[in-house]
C-alpha atoms as a PDB file:
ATOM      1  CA  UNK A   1     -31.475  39.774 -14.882  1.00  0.00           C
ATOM      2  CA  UNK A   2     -33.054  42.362 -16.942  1.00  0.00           C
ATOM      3  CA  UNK A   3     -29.491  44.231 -17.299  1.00  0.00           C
ATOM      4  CA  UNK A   4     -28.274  40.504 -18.629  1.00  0.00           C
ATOM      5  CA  UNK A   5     -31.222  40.545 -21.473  1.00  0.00           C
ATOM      6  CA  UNK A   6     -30.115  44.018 -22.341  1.00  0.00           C
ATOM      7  CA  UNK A   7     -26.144  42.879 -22.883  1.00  0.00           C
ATOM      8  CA  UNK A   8     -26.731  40.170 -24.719  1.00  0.00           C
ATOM      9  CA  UNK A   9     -29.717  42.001 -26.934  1.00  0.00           C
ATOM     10  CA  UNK A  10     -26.852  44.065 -27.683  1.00  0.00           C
ATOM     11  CA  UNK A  11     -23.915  41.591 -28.373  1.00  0.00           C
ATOM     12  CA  UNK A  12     -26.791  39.573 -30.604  1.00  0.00           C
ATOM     13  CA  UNK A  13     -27.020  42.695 -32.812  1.00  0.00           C
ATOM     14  CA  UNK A  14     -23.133  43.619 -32.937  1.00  0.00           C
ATOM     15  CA  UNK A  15     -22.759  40.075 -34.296  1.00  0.00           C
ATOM     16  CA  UNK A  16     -25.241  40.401 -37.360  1.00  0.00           C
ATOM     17  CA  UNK A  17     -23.750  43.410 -38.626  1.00  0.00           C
ATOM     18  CA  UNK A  18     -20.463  41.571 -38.983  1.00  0.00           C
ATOM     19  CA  UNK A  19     -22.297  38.647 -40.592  1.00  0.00           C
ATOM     20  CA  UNK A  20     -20.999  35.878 -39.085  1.00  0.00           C
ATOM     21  CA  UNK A  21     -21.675  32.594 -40.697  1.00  0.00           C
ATOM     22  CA  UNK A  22     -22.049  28.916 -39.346  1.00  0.00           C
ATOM     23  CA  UNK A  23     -20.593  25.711 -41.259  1.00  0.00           C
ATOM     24  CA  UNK A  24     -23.987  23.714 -42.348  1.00  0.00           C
ATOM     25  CA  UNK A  25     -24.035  20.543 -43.934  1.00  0.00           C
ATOM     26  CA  UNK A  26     -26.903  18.473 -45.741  1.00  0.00           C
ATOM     27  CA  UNK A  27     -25.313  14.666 -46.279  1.00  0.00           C
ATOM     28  CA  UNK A  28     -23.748  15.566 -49.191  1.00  0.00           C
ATOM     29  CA  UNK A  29     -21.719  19.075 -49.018  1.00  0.00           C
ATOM     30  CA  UNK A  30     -20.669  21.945 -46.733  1.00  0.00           C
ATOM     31  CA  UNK A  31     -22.235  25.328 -47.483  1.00  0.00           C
ATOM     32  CA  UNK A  32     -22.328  28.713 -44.414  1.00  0.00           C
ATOM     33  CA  UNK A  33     -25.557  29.642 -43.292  1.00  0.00           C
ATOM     34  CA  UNK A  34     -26.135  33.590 -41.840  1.00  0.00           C
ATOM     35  CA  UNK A  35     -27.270  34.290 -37.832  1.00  0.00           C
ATOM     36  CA  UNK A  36     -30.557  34.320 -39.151  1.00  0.00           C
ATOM     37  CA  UNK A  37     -30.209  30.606 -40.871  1.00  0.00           C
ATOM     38  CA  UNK A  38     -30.128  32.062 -44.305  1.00  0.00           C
ATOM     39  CA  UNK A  39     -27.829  29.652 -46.870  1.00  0.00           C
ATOM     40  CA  UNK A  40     -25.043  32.366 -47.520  1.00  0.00           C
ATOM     41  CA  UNK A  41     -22.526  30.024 -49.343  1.00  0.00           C
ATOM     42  CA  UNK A  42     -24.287  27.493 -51.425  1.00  0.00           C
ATOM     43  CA  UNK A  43     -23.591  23.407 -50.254  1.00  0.00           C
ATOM     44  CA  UNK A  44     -21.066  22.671 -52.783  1.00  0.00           C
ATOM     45  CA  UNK A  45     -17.574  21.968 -50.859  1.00  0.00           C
ATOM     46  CA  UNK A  46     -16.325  18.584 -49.707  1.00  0.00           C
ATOM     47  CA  UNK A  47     -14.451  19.787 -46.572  1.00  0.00           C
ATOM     48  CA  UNK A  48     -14.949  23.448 -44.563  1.00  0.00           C
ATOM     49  CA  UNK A  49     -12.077  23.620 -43.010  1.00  0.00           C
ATOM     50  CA  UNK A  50     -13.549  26.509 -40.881  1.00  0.00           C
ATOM     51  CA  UNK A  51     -16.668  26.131 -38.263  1.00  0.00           C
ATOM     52  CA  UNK A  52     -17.841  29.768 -38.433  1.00  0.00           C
ATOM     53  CA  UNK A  53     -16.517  32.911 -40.465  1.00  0.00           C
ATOM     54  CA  UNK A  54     -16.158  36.454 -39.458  1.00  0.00           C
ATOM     55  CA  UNK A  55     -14.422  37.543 -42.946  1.00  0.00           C
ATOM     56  CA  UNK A  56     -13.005  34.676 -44.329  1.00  0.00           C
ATOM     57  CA  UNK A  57     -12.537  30.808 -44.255  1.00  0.00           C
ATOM     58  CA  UNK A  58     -11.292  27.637 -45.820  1.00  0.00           C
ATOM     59  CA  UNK A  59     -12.816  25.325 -47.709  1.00  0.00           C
ATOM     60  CA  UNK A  60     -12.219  22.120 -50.384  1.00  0.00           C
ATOM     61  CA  UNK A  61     -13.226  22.130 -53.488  1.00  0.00           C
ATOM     62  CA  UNK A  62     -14.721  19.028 -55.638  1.00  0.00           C
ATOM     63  CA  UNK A  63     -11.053  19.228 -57.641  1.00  0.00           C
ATOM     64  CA  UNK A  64      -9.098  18.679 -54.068  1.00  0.00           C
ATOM     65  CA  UNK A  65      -8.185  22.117 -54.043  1.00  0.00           C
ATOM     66  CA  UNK A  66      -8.177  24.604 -50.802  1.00  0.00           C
ATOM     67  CA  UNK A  67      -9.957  27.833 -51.561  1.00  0.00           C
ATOM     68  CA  UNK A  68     -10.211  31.110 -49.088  1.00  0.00           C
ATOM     69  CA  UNK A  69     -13.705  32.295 -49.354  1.00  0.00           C
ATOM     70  CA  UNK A  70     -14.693  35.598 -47.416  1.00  0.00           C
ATOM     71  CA  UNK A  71     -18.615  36.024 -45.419  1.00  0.00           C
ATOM     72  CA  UNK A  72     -20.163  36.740 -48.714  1.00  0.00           C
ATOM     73  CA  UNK A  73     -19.056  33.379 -50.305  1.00  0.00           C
ATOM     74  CA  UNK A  74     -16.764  34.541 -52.807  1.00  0.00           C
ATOM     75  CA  UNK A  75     -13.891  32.420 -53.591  1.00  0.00           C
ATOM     76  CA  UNK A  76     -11.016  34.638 -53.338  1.00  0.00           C
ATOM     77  CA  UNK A  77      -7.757  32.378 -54.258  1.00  0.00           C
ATOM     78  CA  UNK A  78      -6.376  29.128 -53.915  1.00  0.00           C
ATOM     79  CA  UNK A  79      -4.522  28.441 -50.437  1.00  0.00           C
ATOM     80  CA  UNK A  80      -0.945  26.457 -50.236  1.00  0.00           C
ATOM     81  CA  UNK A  81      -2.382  22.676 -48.692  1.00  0.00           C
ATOM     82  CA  UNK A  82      -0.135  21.741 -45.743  1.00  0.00           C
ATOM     83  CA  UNK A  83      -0.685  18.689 -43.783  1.00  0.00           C
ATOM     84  CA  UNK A  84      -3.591  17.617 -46.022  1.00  0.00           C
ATOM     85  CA  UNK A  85      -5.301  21.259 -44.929  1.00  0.00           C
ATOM     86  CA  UNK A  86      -4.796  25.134 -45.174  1.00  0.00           C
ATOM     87  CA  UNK A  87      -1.714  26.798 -44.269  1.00  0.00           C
ATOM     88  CA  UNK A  88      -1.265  27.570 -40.924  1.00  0.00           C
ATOM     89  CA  UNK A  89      -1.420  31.196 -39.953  1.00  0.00           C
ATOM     90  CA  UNK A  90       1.942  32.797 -38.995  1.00  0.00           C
ATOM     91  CA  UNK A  91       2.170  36.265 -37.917  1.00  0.00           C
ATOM     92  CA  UNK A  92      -0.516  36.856 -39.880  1.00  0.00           C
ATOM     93  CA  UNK A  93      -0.056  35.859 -43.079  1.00  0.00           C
ATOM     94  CA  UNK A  94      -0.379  32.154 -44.957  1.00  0.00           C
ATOM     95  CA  UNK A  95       0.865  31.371 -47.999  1.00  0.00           C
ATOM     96  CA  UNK A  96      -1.296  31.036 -51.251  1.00  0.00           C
ATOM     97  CA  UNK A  97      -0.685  29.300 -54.238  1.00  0.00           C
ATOM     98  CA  UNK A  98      -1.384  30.297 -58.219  1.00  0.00           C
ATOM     99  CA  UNK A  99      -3.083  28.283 -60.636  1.00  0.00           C
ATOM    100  CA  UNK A 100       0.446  27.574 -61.616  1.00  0.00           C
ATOM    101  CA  UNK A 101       1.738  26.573 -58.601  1.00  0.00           C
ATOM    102  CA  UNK A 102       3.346  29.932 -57.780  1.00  0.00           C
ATOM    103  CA  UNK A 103       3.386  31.057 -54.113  1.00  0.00           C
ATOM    104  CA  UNK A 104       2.485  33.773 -52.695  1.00  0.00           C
ATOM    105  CA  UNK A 105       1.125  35.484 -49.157  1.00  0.00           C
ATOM    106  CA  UNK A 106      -2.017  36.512 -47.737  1.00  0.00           C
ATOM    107  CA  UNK A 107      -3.600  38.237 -44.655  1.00  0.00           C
ATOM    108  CA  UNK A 108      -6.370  36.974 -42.291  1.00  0.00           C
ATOM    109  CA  UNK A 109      -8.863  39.940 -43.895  1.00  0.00           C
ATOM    110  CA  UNK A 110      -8.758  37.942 -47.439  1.00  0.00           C
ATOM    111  CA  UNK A 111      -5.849  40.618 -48.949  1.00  0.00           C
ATOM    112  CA  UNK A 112      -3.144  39.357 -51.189  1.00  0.00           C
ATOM    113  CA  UNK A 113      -0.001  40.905 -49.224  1.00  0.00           C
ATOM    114  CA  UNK A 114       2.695  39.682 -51.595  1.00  0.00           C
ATOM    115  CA  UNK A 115       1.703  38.152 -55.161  1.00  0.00           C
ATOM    116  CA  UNK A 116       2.434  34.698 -55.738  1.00  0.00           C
ATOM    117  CA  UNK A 117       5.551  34.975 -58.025  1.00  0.00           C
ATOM    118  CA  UNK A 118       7.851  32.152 -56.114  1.00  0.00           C
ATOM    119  CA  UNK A 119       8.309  28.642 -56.696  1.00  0.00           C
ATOM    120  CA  UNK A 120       8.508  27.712 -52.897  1.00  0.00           C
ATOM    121  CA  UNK A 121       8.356  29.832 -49.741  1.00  0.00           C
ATOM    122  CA  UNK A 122       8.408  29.040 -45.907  1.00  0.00           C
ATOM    123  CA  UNK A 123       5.717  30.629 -43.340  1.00  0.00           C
ATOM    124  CA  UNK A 124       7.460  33.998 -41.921  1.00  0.00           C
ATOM    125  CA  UNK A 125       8.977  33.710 -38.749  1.00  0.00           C
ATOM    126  CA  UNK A 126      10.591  36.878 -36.990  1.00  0.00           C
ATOM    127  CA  UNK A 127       8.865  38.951 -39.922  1.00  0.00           C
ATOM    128  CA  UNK A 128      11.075  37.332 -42.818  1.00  0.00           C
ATOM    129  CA  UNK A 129      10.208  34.500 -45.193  1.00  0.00           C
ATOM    130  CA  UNK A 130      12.895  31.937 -46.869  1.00  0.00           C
ATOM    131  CA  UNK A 131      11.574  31.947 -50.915  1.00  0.00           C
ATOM    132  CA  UNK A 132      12.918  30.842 -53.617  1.00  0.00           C
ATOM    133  CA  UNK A 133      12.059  31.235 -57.897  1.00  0.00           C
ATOM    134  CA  UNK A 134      13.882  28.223 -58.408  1.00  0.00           C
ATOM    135  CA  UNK A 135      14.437  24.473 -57.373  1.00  0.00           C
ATOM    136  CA  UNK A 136      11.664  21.702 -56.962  1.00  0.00           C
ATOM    137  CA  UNK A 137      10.397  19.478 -54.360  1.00  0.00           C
ATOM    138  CA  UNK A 138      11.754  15.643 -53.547  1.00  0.00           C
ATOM    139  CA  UNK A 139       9.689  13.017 -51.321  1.00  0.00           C
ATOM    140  CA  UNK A 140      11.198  12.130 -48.014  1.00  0.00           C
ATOM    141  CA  UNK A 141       8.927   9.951 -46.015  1.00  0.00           C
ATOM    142  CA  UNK A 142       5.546  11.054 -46.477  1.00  0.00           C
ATOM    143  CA  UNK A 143       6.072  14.161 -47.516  1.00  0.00           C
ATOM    144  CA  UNK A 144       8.342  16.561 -49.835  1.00  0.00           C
ATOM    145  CA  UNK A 145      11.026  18.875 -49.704  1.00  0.00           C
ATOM    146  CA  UNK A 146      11.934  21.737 -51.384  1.00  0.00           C
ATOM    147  CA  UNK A 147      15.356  22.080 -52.767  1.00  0.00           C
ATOM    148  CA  UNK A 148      16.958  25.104 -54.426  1.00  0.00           C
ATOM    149  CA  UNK A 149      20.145  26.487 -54.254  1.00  0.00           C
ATOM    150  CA  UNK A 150      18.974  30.325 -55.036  1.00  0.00           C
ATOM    151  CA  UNK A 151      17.281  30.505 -51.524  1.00  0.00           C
ATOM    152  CA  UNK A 152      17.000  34.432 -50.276  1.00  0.00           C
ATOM    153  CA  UNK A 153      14.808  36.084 -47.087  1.00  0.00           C
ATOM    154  CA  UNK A 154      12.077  38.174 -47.982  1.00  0.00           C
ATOM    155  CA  UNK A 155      10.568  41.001 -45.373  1.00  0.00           C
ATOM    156  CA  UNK A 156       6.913  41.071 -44.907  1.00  0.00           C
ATOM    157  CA  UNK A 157       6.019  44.705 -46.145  1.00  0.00           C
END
């Protein structure tokens, strides 16, 4: 028992150095609270995507958009919205999207990996991405497609 207390003194105090935060909500937004139940991330977003946060997370602004935020709060950039939520993850990486609409690729730490400079681009699958600078989307069904006919395979770098 008392070697028990000891492991899980110790786990408790690995997890506060990497600030770990917990989704909170008070009936009116979404905001991260710290181990310790301090407010790290103000209650100002409409959906958090993510329950808890080791270094960053996804949230909705008040303007519909998808932000990554890291453990400190910052907003970092916008995220691509698929299936009326983030990006998925794929190998790593999810795609991010300019004020412009440009796209663009990100890791899991919060780094921008490739700049978003494309008009469209698919999730990378055996470490390539299909992207394209040119072309637009059409709606089929309930939801669009990109077209282009300038349509080239990137490499993840």
């Amino acid at each position: 028992m008392k070697w028990g207390l000891s492991f899980l003194m110790v786990l408790f105090s690995i997890s506060v150095k990497s600030q770990t935060l917990c989704r909170v909500y008070n009936n009116k937004a979404y905001g991260y609270v710290d181990i310790k139940g301090k407010l790290i991330v103000e209650y100002k977003y409409d959906i958090a995507f993510t329950d808890t946060i080791k270094s960053i997370g996804f949230v909705a602004t008040q303007k519909g958009k998808i932000v990554c935020i890291n453990n400190q709060g910052k907003e970092l950039f916008n995220v691509f919205r698929f299936d009326n939520g983030p990006d998925e993850i794929s190998e790593g990486l999810f795609r991010i999207e300019s004020d412009n609409g440009k796209i663009g690729f990100a890791d899991t730490k919060g780094n921008i990996i490739i700049p978003p400079v494309f008009s469209f681009a698919y999730p990378f699958h055996n470490g390539m991405a299909k992207v394209t600078f040119s072309g637009g989307k059409i709606a089929e069904y309930e939801h669009y497609v990109w077209v282009s006919d300038k349509w080239f395979y990137i490499v993840r770098k």
